[in-house]
N, C-alpha and C. Protein backbone atom coordinates (compact mmCIF):
# COMPACT_ATOMS: atom_id res chain seq x y z
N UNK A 1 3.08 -2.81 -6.10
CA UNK A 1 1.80 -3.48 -6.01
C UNK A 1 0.73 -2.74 -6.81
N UNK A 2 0.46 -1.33 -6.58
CA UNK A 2 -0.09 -0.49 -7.23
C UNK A 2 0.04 -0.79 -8.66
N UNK A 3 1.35 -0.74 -9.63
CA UNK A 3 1.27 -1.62 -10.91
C UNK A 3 1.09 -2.72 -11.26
N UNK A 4 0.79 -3.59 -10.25
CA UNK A 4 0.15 -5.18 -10.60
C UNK A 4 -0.85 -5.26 -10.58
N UNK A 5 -2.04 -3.94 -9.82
CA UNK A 5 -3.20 -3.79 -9.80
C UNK A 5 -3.84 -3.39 -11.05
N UNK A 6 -2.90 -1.98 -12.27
CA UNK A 6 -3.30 -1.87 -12.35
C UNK A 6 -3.29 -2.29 -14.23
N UNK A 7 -2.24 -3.66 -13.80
CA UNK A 7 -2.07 -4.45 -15.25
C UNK A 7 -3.44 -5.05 -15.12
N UNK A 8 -3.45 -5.75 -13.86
CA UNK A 8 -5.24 -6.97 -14.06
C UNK A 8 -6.05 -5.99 -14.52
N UNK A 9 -6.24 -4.51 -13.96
CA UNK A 9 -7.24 -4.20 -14.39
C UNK A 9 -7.56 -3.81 -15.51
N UNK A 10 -6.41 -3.18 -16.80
CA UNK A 10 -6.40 -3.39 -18.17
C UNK A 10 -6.73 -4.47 -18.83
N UNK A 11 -5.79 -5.49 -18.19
CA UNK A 11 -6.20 -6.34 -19.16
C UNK A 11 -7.19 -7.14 -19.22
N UNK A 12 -7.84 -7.02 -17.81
CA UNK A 12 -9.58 -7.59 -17.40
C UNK A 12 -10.19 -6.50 -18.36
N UNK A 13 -10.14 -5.42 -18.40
CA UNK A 13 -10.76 -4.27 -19.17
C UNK A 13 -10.71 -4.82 -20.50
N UNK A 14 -9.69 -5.30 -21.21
CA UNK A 14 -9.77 -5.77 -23.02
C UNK A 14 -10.83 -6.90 -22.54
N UNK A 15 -10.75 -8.18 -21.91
CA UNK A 15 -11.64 -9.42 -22.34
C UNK A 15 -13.05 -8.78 -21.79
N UNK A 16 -13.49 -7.85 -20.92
CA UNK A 16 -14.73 -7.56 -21.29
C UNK A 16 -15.20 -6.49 -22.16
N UNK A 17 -14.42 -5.72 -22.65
CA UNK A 17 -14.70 -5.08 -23.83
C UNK A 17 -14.87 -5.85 -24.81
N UNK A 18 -14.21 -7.08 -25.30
CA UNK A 18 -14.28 -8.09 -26.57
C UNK A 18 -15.64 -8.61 -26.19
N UNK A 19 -15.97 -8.85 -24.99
CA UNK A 19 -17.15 -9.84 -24.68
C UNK A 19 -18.49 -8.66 -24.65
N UNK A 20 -18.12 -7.49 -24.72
CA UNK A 20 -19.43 -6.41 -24.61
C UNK A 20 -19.82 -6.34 -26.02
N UNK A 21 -18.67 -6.15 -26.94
CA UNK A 21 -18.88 -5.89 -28.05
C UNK A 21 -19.65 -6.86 -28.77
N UNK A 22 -18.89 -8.32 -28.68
CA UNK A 22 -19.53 -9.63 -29.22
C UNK A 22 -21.26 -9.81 -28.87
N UNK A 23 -21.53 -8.79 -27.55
CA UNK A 23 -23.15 -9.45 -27.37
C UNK A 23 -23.79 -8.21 -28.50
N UNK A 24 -23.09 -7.55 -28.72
CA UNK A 24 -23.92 -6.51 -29.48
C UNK A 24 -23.54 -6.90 -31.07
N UNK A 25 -22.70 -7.02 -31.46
CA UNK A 25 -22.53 -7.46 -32.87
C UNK A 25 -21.76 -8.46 -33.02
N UNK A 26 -22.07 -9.92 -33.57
CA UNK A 26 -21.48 -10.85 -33.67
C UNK A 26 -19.69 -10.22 -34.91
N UNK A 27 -20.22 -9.50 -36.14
CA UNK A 27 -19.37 -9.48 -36.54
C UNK A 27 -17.99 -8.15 -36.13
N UNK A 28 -18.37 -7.76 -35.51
CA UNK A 28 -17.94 -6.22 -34.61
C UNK A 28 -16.76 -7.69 -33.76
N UNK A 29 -17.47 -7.72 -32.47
CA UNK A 29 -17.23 -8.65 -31.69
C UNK A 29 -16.06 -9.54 -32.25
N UNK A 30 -16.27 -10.40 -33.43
CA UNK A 30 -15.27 -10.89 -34.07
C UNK A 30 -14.13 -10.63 -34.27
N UNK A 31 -14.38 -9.22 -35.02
CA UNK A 31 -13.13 -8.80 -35.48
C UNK A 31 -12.51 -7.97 -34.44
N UNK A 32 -12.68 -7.69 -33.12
CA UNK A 32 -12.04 -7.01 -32.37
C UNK A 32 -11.16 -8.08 -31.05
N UNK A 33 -11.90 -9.13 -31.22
CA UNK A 33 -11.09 -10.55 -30.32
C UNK A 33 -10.16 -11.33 -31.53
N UNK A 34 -10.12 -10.54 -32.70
CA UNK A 34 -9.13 -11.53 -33.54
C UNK A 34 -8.08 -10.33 -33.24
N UNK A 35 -8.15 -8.76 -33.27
CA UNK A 35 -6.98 -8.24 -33.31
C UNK A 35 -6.04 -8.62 -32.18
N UNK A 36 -4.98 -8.88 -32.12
CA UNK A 36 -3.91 -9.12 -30.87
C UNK A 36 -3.37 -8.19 -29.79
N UNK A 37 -4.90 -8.35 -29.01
CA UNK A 37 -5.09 -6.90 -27.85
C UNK A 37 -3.90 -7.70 -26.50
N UNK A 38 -4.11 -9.01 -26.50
CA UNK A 38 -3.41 -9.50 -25.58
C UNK A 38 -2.07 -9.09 -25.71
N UNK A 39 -1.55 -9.86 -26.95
CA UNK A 39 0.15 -9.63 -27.36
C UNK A 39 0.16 -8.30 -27.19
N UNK A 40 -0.48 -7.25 -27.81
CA UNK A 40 -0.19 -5.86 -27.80
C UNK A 40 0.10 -5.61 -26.41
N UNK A 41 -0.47 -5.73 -25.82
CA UNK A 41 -0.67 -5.65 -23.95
C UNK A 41 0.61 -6.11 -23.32
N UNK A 42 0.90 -7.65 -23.95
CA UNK A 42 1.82 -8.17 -23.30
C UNK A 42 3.53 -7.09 -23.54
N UNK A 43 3.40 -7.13 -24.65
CA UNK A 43 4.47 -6.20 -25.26
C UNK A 43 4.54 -5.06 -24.47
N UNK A 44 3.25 -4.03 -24.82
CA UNK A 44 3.35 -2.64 -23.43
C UNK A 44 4.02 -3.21 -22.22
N UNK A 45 3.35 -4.05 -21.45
CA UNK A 45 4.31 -4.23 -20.56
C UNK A 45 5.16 -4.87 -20.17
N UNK A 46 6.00 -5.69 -21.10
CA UNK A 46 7.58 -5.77 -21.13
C UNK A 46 8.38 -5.00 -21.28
N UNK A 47 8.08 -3.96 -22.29
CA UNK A 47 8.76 -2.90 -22.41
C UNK A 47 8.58 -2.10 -21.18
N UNK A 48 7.80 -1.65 -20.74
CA UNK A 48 7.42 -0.44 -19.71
C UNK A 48 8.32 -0.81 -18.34
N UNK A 49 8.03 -2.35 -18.47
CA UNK A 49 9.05 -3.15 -17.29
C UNK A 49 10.42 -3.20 -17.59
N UNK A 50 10.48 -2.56 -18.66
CA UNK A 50 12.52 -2.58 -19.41
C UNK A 50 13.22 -4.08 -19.64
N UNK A 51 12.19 -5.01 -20.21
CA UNK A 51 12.99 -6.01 -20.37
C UNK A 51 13.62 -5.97 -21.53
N UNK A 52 14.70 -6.80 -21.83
CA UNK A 52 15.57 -6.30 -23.14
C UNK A 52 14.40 -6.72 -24.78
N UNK A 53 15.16 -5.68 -25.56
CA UNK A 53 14.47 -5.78 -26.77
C UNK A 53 14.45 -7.31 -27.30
N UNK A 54 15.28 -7.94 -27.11
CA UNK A 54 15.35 -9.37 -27.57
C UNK A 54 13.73 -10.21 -27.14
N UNK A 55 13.85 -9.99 -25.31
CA UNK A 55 12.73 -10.59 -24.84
C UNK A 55 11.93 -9.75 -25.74
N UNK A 56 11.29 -8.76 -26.25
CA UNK A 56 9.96 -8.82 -26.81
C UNK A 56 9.66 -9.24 -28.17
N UNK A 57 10.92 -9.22 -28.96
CA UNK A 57 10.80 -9.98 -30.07
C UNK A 57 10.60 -11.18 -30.14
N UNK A 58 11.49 -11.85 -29.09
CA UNK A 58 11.02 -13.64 -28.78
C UNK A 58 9.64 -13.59 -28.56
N UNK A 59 9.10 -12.74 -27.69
CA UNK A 59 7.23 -12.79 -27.26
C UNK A 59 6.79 -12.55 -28.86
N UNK A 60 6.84 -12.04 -29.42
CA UNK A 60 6.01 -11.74 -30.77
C UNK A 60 6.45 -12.88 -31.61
N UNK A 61 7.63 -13.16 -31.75
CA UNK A 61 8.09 -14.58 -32.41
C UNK A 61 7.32 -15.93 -32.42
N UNK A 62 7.42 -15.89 -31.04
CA UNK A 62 6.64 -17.27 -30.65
C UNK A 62 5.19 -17.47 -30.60
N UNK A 63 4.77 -16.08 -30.36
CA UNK A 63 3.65 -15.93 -30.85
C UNK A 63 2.84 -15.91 -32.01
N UNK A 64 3.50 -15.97 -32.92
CA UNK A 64 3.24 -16.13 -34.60
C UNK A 64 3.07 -17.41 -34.25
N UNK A 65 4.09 -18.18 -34.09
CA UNK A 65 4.01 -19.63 -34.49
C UNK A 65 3.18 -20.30 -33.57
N UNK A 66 2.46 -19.90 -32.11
CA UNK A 66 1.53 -20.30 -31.50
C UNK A 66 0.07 -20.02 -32.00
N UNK A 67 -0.07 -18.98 -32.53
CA UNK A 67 -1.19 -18.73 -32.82
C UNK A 67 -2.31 -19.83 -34.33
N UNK A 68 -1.19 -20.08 -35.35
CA UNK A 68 -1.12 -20.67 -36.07
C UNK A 68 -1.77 -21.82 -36.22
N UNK A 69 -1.72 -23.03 -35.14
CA UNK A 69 -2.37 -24.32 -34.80
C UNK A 69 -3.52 -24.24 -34.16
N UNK A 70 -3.90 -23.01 -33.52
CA UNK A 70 -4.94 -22.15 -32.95
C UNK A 70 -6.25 -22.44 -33.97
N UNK A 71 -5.66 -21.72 -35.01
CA UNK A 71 -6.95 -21.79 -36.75
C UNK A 71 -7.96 -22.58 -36.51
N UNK A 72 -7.66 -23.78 -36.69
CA UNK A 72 -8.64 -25.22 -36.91
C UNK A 72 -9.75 -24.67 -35.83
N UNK A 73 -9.69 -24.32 -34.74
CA UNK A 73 -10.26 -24.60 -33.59
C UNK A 73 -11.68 -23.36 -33.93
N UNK A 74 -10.97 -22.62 -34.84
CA UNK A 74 -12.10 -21.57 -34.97
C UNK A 74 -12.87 -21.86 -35.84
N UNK A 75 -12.65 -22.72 -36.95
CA UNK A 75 -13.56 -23.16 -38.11
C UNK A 75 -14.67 -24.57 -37.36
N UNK A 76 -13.74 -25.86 -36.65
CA UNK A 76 -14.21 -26.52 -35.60
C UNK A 76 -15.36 -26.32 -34.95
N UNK A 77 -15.27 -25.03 -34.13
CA UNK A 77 -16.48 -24.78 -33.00
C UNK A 77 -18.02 -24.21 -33.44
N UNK A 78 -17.99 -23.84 -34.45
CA UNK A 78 -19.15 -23.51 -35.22
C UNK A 78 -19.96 -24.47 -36.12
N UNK A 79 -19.10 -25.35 -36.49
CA UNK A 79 -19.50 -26.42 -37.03
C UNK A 79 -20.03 -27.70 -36.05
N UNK A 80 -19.44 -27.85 -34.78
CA UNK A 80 -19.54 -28.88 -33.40
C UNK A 80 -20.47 -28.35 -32.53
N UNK A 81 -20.34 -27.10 -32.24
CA UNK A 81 -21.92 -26.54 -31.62
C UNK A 81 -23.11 -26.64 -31.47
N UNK A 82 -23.80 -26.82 -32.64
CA UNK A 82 -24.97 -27.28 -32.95
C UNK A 82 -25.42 -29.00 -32.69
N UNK A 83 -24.17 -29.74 -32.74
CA UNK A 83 -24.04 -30.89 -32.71
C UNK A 83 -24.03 -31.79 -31.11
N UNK A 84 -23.29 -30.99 -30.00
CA UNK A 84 -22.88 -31.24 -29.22
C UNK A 84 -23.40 -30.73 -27.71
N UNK A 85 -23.42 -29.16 -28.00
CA UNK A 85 -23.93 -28.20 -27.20
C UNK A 85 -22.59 -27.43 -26.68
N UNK A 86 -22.15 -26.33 -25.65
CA UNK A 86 -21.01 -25.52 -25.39
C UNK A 86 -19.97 -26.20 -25.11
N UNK A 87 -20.38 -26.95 -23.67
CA UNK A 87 -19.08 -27.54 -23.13
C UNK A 87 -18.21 -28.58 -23.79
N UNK A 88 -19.28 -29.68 -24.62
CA UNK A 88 -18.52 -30.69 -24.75
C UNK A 88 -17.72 -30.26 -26.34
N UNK A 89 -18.66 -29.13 -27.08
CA UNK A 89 -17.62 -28.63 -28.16
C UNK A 89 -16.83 -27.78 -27.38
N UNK A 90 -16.51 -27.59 -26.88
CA UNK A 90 -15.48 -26.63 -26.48
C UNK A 90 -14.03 -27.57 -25.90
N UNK A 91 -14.62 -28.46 -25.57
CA UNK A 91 -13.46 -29.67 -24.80
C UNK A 91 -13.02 -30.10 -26.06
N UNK A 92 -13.55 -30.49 -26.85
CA UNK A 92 -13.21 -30.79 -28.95
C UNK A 92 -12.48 -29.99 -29.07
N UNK A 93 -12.10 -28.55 -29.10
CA UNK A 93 -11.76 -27.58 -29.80
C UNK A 93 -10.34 -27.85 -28.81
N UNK A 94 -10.51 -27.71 -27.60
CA UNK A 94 -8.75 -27.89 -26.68
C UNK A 94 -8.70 -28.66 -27.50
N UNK A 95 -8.90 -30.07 -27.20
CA UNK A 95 -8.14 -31.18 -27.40
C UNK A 95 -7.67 -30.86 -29.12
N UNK A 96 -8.71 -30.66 -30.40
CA UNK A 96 -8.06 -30.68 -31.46
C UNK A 96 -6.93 -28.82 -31.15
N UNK A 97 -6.98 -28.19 -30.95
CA UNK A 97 -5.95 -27.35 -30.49
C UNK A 97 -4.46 -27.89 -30.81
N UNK A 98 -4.70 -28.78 -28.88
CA UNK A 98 -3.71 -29.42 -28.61
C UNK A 98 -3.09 -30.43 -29.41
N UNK A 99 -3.80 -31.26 -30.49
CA UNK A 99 -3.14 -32.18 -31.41
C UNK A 99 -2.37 -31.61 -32.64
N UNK A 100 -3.38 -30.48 -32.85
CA UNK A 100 -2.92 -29.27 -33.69
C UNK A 100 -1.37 -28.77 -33.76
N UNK A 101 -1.25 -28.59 -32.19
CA UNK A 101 -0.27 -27.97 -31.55
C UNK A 101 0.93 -28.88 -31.62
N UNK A 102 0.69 -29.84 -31.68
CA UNK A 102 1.97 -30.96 -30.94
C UNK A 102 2.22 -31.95 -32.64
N UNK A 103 1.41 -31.50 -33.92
CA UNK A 103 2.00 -31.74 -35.03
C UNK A 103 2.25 -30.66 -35.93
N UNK A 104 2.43 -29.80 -35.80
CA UNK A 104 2.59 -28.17 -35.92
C UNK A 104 4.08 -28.03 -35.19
N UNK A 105 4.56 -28.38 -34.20
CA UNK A 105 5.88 -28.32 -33.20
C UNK A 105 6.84 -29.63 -33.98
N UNK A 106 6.06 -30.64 -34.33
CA UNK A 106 6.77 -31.58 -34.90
C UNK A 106 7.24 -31.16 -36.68
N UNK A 107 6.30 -30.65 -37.12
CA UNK A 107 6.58 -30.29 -38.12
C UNK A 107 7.64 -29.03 -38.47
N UNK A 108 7.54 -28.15 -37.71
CA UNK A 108 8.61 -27.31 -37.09
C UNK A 108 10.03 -27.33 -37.09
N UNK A 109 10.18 -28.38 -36.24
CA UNK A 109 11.15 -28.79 -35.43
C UNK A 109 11.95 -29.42 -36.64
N UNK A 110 11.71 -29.98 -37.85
CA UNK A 110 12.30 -29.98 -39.00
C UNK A 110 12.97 -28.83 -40.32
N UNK A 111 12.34 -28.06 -39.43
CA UNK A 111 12.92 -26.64 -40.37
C UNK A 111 13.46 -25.63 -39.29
N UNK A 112 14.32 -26.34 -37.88
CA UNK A 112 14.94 -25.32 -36.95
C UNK A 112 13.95 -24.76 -36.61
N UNK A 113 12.94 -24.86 -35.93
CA UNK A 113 12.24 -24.04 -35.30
C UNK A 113 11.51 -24.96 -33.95
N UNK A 114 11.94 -24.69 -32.61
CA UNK A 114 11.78 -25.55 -31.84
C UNK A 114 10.74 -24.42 -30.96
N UNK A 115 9.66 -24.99 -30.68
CA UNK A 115 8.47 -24.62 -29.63
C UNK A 115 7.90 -25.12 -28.56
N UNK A 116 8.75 -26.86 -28.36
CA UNK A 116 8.52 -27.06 -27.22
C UNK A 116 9.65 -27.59 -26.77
């Protein structure tokens, strides 16, 4: 239990470090929520938990190709913001995500590479 405590509390520790940084420098902020603190994280502890080397390569694997359809959503929300206000661009950005996502898997899925 003691190590389940004290994964939340790392990894609660990265999203408000990304979010401390971002109020102080937009471009700081940026570039420290684009590096892959999560995956990195996730990886530490698969390994630490001894799952086989395979499982963490599949996590980094699939993670390439998830991140990918992700893109749009970041060029999207800066441009819809001004237009819309937070919430309802932000519901834009899932949904194009998600369309993103599900012709990105289709497109895929033609060159052996299955994601859903």
């Amino acid at each position: 239990m003691i190590w389940l405590i004290t994964k939340y509390f790392l990894t609660a520790a990265v999203v408000v470090l990304v979010s401390e940084v971002a109020k102080r420098s937009d471009k700081l902020g940026g570039f420290v929520a684009a590096l892959p603190l999560v995956t990195v994280l996730a990886l530490i502890w698969l390994h630490v938990e001894q799952q086989p080397q395979e499982k963490l390569a599949n996590h980094a694997w699939y993670t390439f190709w998830y991140v990918l359809p992700t893109l749009p959503m970041f060029l999207a929300f800066p441009a819809l913001l001004p237009r819309f206000g937070f919430w309802p661009t932000l519901l834009a950005c899932v949904l194009i995500t998600v369309a993103c996502f599900g012709l990105f898997a289709l497109v895929l899925r033609r060159f052996g590479i299955e994601l859903l």
